[in-house]
PDB file of N, CA and C in Angstrom:
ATOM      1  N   UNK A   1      16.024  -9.828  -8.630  1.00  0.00           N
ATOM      2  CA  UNK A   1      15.159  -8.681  -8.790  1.00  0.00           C
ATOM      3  C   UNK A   1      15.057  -7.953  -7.450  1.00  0.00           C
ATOM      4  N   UNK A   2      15.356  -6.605  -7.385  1.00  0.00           N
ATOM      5  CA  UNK A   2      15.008  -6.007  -6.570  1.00  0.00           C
ATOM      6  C   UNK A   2      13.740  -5.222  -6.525  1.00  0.00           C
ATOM      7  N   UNK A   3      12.971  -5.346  -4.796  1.00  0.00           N
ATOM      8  CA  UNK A   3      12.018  -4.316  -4.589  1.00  0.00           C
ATOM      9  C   UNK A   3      12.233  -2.767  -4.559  1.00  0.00           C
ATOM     10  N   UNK A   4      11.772  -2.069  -4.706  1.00  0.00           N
ATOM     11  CA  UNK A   4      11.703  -0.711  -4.275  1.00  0.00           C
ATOM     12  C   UNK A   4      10.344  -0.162  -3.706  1.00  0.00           C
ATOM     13  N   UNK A   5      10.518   0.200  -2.801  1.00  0.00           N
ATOM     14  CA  UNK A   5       9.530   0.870  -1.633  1.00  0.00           C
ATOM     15  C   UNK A   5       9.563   1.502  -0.746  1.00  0.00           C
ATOM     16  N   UNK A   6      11.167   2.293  -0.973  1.00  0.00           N
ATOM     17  CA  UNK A   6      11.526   3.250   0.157  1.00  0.00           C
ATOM     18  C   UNK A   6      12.441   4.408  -0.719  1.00  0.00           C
ATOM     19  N   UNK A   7      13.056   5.333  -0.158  1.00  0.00           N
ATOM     20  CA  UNK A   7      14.136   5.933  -0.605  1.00  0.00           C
ATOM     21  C   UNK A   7      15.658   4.998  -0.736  1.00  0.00           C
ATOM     22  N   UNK A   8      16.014   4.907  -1.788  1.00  0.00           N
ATOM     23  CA  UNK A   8      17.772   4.302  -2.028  1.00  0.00           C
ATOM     24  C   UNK A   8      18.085   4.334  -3.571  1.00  0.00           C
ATOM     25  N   UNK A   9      19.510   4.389  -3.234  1.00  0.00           N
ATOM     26  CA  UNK A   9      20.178   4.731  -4.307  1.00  0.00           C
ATOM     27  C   UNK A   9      21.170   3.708  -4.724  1.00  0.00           C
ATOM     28  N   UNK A  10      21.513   2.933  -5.623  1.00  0.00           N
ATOM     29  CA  UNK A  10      22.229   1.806  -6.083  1.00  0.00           C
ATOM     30  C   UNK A  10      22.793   1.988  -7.636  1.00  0.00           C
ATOM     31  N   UNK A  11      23.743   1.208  -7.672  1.00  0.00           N
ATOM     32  CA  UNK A  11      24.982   1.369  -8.600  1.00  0.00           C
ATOM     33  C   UNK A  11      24.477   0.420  -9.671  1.00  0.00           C
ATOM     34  N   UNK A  12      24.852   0.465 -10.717  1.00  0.00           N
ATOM     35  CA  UNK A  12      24.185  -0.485 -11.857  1.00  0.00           C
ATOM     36  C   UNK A  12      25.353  -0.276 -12.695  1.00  0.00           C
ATOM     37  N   UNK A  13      26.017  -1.163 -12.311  1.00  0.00           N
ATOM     38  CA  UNK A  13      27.568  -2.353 -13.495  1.00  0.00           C
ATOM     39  C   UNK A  13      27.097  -2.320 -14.999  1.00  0.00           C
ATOM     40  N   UNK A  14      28.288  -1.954 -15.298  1.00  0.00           N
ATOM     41  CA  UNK A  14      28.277  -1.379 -16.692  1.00  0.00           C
ATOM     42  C   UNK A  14      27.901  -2.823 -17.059  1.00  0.00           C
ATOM     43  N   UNK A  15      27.679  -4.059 -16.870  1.00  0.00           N
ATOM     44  CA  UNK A  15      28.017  -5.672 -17.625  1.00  0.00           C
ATOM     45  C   UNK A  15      26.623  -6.134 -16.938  1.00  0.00           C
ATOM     46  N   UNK A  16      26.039  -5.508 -16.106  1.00  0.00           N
ATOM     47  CA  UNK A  16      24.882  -6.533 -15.738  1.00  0.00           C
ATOM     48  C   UNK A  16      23.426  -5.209 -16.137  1.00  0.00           C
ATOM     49  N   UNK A  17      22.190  -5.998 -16.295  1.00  0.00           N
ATOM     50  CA  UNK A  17      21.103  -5.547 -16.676  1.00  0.00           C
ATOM     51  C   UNK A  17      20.571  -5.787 -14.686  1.00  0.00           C
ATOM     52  N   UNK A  18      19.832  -4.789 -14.389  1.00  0.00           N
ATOM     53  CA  UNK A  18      19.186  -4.586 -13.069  1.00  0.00           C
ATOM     54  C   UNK A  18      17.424  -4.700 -13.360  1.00  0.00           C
ATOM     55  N   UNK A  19      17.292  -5.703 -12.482  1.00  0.00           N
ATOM     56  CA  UNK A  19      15.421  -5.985 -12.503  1.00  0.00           C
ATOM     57  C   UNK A  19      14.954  -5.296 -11.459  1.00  0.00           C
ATOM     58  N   UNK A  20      14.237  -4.550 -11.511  1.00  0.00           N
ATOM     59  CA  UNK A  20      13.421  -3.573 -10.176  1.00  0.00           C
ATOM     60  C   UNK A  20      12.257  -4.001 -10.472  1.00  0.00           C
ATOM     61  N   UNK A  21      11.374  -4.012  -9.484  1.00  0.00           N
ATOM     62  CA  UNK A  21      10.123  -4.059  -9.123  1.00  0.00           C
ATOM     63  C   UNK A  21       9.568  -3.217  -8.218  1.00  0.00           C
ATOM     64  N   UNK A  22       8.605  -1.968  -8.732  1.00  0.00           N
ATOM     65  CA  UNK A  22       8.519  -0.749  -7.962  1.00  0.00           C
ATOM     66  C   UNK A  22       7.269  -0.757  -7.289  1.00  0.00           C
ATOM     67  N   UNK A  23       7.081  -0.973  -5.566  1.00  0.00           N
ATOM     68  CA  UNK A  23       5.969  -1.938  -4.840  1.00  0.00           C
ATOM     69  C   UNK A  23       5.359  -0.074  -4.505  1.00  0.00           C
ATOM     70  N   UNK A  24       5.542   1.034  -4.941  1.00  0.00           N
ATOM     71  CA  UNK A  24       5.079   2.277  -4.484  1.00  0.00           C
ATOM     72  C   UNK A  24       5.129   2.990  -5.616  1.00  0.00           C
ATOM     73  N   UNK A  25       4.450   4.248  -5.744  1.00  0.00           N
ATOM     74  CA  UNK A  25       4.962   5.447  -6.938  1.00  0.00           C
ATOM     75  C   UNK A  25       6.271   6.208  -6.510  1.00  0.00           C
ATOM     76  N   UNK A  26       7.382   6.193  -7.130  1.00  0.00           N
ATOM     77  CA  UNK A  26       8.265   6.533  -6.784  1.00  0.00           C
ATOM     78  C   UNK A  26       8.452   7.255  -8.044  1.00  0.00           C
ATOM     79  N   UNK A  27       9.917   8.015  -7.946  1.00  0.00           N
ATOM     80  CA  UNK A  27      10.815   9.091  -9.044  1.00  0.00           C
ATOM     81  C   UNK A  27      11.669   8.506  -9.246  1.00  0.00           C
ATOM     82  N   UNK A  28      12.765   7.923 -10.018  1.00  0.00           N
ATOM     83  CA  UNK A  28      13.721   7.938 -10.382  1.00  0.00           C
ATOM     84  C   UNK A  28      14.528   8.905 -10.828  1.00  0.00           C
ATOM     85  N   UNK A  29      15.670   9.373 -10.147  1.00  0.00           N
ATOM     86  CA  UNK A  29      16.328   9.904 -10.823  1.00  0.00           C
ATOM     87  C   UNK A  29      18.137   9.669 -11.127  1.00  0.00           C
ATOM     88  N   UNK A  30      18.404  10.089 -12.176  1.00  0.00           N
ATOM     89  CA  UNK A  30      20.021   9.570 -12.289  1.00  0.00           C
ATOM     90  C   UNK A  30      20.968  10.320 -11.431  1.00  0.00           C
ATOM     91  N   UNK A  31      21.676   9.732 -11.316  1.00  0.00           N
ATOM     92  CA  UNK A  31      23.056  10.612 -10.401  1.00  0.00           C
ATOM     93  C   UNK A  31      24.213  10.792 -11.289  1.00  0.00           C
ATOM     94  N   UNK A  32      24.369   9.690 -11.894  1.00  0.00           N
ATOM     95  CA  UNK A  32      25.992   9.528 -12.491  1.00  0.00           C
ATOM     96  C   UNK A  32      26.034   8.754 -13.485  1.00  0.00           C
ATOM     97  N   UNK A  33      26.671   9.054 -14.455  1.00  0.00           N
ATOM     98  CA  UNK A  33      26.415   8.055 -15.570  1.00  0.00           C
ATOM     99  C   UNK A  33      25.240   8.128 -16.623  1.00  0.00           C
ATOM    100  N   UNK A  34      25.233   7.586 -17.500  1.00  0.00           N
ATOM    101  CA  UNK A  34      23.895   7.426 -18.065  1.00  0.00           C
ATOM    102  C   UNK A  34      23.214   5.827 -18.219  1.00  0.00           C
ATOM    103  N   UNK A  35      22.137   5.840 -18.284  1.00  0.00           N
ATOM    104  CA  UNK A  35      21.352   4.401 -18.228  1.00  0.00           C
ATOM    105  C   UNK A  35      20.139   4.434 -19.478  1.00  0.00           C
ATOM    106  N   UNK A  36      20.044   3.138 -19.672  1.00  0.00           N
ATOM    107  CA  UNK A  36      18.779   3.088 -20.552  1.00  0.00           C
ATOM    108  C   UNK A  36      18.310   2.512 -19.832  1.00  0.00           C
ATOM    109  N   UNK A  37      16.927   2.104 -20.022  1.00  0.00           N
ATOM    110  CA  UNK A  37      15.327   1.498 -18.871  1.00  0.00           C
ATOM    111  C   UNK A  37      14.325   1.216 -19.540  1.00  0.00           C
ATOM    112  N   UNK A  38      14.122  -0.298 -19.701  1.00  0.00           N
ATOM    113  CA  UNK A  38      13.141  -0.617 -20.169  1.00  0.00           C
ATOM    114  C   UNK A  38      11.730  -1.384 -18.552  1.00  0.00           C
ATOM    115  N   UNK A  39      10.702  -0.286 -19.637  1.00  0.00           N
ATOM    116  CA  UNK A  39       9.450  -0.808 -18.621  1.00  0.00           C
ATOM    117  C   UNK A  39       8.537  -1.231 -18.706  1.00  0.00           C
ATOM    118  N   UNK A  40       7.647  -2.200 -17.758  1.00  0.00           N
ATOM    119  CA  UNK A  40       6.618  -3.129 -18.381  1.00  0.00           C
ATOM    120  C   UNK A  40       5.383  -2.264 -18.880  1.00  0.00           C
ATOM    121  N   UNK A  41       4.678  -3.064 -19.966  1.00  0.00           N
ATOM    122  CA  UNK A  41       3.167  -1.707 -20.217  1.00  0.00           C
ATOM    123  C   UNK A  41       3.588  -1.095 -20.778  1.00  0.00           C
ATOM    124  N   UNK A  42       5.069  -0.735 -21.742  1.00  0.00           N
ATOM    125  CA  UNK A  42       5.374   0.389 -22.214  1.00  0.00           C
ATOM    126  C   UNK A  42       6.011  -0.112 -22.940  1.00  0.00           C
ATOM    127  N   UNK A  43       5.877   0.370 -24.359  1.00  0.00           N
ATOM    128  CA  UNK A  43       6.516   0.109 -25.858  1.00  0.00           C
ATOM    129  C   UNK A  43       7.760   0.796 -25.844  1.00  0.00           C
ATOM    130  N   UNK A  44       8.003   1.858 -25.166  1.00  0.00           N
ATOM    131  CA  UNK A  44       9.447   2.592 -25.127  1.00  0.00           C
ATOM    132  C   UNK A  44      10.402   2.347 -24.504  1.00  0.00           C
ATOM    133  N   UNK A  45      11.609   2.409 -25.146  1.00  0.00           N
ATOM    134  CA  UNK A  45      12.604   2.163 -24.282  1.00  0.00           C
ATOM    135  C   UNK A  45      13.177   3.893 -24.161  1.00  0.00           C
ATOM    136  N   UNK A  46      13.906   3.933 -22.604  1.00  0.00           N
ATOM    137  CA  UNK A  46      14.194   5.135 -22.179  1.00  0.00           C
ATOM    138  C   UNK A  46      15.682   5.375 -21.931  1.00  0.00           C
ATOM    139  N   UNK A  47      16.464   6.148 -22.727  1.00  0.00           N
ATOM    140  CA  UNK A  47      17.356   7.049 -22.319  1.00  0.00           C
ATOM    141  C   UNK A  47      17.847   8.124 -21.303  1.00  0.00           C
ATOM    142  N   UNK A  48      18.560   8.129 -20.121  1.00  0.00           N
ATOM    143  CA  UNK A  48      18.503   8.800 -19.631  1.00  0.00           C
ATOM    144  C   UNK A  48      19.977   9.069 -18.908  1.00  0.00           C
ATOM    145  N   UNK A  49      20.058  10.461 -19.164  1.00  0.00           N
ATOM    146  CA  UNK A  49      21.957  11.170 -18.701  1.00  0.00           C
ATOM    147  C   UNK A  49      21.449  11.345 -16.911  1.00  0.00           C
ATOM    148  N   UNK A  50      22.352  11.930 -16.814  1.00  0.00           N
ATOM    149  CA  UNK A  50      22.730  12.807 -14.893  1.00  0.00           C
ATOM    150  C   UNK A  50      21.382  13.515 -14.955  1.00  0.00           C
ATOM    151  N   UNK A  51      20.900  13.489 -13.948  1.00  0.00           N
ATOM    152  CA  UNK A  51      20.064  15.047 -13.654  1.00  0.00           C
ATOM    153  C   UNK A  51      18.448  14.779 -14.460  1.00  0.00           C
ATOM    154  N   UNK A  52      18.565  13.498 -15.380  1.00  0.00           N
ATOM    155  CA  UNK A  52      16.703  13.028 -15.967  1.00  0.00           C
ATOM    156  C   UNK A  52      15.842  12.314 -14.747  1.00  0.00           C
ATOM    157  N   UNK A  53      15.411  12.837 -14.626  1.00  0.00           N
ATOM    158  CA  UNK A  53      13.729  11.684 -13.712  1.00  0.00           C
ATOM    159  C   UNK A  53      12.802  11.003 -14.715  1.00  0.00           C
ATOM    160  N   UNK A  54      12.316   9.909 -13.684  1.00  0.00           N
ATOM    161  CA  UNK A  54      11.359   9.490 -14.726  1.00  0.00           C
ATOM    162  C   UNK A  54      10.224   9.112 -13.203  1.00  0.00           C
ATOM    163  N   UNK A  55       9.096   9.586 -13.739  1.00  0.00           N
ATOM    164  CA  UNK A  55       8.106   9.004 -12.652  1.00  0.00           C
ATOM    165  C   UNK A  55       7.519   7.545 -12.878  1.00  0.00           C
ATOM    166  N   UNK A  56       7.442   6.918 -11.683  1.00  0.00           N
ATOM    167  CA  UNK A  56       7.564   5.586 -11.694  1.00  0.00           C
ATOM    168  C   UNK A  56       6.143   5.053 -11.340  1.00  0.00           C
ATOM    169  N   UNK A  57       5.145   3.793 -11.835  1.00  0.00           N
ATOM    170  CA  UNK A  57       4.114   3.497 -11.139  1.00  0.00           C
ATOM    171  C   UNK A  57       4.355   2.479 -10.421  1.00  0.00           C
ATOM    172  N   UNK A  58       3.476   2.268  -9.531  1.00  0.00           N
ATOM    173  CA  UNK A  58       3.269   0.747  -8.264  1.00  0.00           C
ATOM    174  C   UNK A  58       3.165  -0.082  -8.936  1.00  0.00           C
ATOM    175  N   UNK A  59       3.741  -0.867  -8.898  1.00  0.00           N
ATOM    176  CA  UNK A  59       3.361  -2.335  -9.501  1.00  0.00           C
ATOM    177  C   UNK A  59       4.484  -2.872 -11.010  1.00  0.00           C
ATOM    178  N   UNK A  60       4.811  -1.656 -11.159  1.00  0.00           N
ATOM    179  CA  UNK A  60       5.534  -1.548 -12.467  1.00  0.00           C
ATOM    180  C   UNK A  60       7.200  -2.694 -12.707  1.00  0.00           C
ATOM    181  N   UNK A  61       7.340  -2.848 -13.612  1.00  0.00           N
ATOM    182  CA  UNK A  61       8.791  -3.817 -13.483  1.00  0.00           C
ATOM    183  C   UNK A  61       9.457  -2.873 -14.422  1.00  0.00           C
ATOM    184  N   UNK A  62      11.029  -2.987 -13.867  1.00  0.00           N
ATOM    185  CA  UNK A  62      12.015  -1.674 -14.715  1.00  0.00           C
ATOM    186  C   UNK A  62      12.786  -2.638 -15.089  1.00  0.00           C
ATOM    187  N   UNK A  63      13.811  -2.936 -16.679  1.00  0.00           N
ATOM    188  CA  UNK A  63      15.107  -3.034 -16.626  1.00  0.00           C
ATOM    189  C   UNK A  63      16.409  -2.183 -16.631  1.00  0.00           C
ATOM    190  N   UNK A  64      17.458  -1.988 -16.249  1.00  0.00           N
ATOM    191  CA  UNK A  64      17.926  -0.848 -16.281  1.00  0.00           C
ATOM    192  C   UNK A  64      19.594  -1.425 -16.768  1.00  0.00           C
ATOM    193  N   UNK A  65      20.023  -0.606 -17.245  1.00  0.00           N
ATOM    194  CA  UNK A  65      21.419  -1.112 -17.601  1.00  0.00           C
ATOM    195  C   UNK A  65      22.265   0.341 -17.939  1.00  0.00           C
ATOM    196  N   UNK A  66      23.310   0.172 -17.456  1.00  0.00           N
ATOM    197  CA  UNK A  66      24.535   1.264 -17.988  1.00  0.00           C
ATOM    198  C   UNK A  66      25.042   1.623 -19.326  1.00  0.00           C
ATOM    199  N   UNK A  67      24.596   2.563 -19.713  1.00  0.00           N
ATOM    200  CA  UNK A  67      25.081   3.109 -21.207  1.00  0.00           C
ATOM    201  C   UNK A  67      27.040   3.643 -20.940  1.00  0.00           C
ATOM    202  N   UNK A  68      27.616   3.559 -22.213  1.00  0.00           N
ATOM    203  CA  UNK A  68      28.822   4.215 -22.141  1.00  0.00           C
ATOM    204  C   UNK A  68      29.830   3.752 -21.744  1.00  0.00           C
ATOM    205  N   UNK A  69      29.856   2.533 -21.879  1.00  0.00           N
ATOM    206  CA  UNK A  69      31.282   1.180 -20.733  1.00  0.00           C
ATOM    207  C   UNK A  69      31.614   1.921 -19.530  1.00  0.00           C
ATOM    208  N   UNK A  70      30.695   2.677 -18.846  1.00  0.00           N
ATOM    209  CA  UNK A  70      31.154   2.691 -17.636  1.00  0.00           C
ATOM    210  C   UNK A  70      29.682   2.740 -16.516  1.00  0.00           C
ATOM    211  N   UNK A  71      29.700   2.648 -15.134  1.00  0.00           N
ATOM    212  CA  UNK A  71      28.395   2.314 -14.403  1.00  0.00           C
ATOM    213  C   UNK A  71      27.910   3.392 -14.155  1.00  0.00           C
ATOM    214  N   UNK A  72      26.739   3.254 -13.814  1.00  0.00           N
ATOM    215  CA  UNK A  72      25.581   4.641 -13.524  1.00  0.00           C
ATOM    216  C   UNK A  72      25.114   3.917 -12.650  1.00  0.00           C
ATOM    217  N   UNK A  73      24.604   5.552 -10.987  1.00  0.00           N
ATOM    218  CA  UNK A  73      24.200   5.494 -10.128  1.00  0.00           C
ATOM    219  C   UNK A  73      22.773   6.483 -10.133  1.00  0.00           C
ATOM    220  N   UNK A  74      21.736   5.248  -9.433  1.00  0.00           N
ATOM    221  CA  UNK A  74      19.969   5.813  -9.822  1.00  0.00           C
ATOM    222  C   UNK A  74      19.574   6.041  -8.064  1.00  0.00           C
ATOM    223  N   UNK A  75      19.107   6.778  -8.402  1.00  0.00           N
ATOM    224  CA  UNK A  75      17.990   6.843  -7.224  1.00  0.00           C
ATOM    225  C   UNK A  75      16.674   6.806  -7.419  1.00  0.00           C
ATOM    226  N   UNK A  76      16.132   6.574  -6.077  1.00  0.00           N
ATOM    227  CA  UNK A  76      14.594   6.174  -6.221  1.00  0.00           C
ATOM    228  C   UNK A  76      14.078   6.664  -4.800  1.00  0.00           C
ATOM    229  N   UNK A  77      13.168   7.501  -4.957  1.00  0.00           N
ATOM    230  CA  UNK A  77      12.687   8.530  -3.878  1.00  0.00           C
ATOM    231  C   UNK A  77      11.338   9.000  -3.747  1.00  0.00           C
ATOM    232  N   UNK A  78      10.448   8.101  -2.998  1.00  0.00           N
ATOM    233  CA  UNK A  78       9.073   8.385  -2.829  1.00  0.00           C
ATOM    234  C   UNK A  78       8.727   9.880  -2.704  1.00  0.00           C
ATOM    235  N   UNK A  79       7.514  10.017  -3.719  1.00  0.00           N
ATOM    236  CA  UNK A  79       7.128  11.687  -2.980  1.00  0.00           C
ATOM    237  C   UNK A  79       6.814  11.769  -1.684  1.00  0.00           C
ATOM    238  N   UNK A  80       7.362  12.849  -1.434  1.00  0.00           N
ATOM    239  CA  UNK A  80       7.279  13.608   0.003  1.00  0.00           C
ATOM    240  C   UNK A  80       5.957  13.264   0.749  1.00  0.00           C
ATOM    241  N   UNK A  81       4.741  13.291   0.334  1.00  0.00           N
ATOM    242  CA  UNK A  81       3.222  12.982   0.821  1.00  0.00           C
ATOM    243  C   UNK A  81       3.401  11.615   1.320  1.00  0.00           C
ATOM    244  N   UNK A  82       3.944  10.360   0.483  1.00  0.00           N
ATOM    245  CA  UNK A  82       4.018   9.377   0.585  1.00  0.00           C
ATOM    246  C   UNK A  82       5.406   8.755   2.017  1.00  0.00           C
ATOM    247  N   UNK A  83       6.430   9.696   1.603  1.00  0.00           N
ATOM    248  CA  UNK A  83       7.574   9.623   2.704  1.00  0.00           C
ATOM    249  C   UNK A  83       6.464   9.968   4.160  1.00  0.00           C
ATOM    250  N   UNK A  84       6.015  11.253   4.553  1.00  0.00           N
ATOM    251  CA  UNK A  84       5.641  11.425   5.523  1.00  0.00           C
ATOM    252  C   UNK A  84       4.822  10.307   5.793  1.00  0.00           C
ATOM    253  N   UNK A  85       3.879   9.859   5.088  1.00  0.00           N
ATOM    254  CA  UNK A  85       2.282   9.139   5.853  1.00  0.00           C
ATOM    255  C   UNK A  85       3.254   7.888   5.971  1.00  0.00           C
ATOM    256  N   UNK A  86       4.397   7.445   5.976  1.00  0.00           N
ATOM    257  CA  UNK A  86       5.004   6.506   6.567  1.00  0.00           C
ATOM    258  C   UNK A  86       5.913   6.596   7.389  1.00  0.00           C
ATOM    259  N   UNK A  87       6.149   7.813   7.659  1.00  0.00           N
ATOM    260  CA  UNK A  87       6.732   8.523   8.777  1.00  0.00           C
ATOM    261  C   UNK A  87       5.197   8.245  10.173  1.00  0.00           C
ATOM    262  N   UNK A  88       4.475   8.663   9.785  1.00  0.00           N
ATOM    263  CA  UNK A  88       3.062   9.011  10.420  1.00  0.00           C
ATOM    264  C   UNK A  88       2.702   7.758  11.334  1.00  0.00           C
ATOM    265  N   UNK A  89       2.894   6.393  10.235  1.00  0.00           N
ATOM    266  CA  UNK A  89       2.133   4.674  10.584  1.00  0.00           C
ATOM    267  C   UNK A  89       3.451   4.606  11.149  1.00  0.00           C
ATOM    268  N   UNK A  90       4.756   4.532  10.857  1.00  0.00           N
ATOM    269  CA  UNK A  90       5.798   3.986  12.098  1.00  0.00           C
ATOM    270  C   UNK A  90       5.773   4.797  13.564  1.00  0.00           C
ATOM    271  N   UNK A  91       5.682   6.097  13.588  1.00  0.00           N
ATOM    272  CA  UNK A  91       5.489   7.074  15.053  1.00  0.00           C
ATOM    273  C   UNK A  91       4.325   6.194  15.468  1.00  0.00           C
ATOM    274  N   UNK A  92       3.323   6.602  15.288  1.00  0.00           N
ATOM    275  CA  UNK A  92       2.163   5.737  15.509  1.00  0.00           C
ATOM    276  C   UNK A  92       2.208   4.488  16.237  1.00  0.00           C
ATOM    277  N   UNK A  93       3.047   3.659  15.260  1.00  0.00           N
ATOM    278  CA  UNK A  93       2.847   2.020  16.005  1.00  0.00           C
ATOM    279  C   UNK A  93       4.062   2.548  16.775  1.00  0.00           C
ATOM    280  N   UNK A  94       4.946   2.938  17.130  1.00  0.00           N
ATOM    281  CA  UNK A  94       5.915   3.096  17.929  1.00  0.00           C
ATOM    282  C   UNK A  94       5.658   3.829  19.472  1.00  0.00           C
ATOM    283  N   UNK A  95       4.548   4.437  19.569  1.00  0.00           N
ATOM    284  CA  UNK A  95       3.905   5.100  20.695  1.00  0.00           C
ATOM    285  C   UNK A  95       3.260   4.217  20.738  1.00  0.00           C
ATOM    286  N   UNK A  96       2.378   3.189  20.118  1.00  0.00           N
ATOM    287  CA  UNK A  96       2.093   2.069  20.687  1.00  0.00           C
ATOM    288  C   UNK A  96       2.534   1.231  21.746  1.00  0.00           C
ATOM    289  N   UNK A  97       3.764   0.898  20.912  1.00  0.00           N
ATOM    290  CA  UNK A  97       4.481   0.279  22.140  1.00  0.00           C
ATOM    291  C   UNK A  97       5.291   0.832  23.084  1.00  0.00           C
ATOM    292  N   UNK A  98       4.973   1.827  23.357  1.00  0.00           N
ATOM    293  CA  UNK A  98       5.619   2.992  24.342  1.00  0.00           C
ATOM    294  C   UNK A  98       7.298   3.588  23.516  1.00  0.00           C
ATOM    295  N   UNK A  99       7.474   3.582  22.955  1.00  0.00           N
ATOM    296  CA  UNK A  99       8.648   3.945  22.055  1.00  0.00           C
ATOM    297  C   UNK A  99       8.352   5.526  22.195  1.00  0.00           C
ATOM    298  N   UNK A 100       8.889   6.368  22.374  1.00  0.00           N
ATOM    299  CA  UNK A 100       8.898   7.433  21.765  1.00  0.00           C
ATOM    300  C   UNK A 100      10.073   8.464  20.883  1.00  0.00           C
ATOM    301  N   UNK A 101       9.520   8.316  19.877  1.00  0.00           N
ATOM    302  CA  UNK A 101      10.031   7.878  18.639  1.00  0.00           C
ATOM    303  C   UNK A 101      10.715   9.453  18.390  1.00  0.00           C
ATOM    304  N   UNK A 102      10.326  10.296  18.863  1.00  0.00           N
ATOM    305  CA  UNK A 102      10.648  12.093  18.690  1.00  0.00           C
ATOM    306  C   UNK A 102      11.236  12.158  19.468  1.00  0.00           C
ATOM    307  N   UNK A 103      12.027  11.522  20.335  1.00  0.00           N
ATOM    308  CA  UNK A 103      12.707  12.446  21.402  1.00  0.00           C
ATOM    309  C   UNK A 103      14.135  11.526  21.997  1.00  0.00           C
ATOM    310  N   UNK A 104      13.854  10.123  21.493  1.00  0.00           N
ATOM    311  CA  UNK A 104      14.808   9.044  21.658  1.00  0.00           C
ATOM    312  C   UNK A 104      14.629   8.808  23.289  1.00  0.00           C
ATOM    313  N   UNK A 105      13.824   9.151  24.306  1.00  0.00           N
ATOM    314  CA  UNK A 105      13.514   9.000  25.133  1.00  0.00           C
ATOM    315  C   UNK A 105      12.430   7.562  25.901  1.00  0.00           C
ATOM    316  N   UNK A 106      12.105   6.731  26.275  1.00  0.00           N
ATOM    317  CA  UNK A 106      11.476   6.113  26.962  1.00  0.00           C
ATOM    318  C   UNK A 106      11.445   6.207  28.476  1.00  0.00           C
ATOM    319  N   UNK A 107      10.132   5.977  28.588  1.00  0.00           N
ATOM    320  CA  UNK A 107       9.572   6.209  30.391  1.00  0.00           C
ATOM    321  C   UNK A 107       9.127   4.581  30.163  1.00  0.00           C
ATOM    322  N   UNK A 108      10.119   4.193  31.649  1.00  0.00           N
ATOM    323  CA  UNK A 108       9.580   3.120  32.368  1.00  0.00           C
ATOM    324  C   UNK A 108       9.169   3.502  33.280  1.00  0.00           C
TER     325      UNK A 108
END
């Protein structure tokens, strides 16, 4: 089973079923291929071609598998609000430790 809690994008084999576990609210969306997705809390199972999103909750468990004997590629991409304020806590602890994180620069 994989986590998700950042931005990435991964390939899903036409022969294997993919376990996600989504530790943030994230988007899914397809790239290539089509996939079906089954999710926990939810009586539906989901269809989805190139170019469908599906919004995702925290905590949630996905199965995902490749429709069409051939593989489909998903992405998974925190909203923007959520990308930055973790942009925000790494700068942060990184000027902590004297890192400075904007400029690739350090002063000893």
């Amino acid at each position: 089973m994989r986590e998700i809690s950042s931005d990435v994008t991964f390939e899903v084999p036409m022969d294997r079923v993919a376990s996600v576990r989504v530790t943030r609210s994230t988007r899914l969306t397809v790239k290539c291929g089509a996939v079906w997705l089954t999710r926990s809390d939810d009586v539906a199972d989901y269809w989805l071609e190139p170019g469908h999103t599906l919004r995702l909750r925290r905590g949630e468990r996905l199965w995902i598998g490749a429709e069409g004997g051939k593989p489909a590629w998903v992405a998974f991409a925190l909203p923007v609000g959520v990308r930055q304020q973790m942009v925000d806590v790494v700068t942060r602890a990184a000027a902590r430790l004297g890192v400075h994180a904007g400029d690739g620069w350090r002063t000893v």
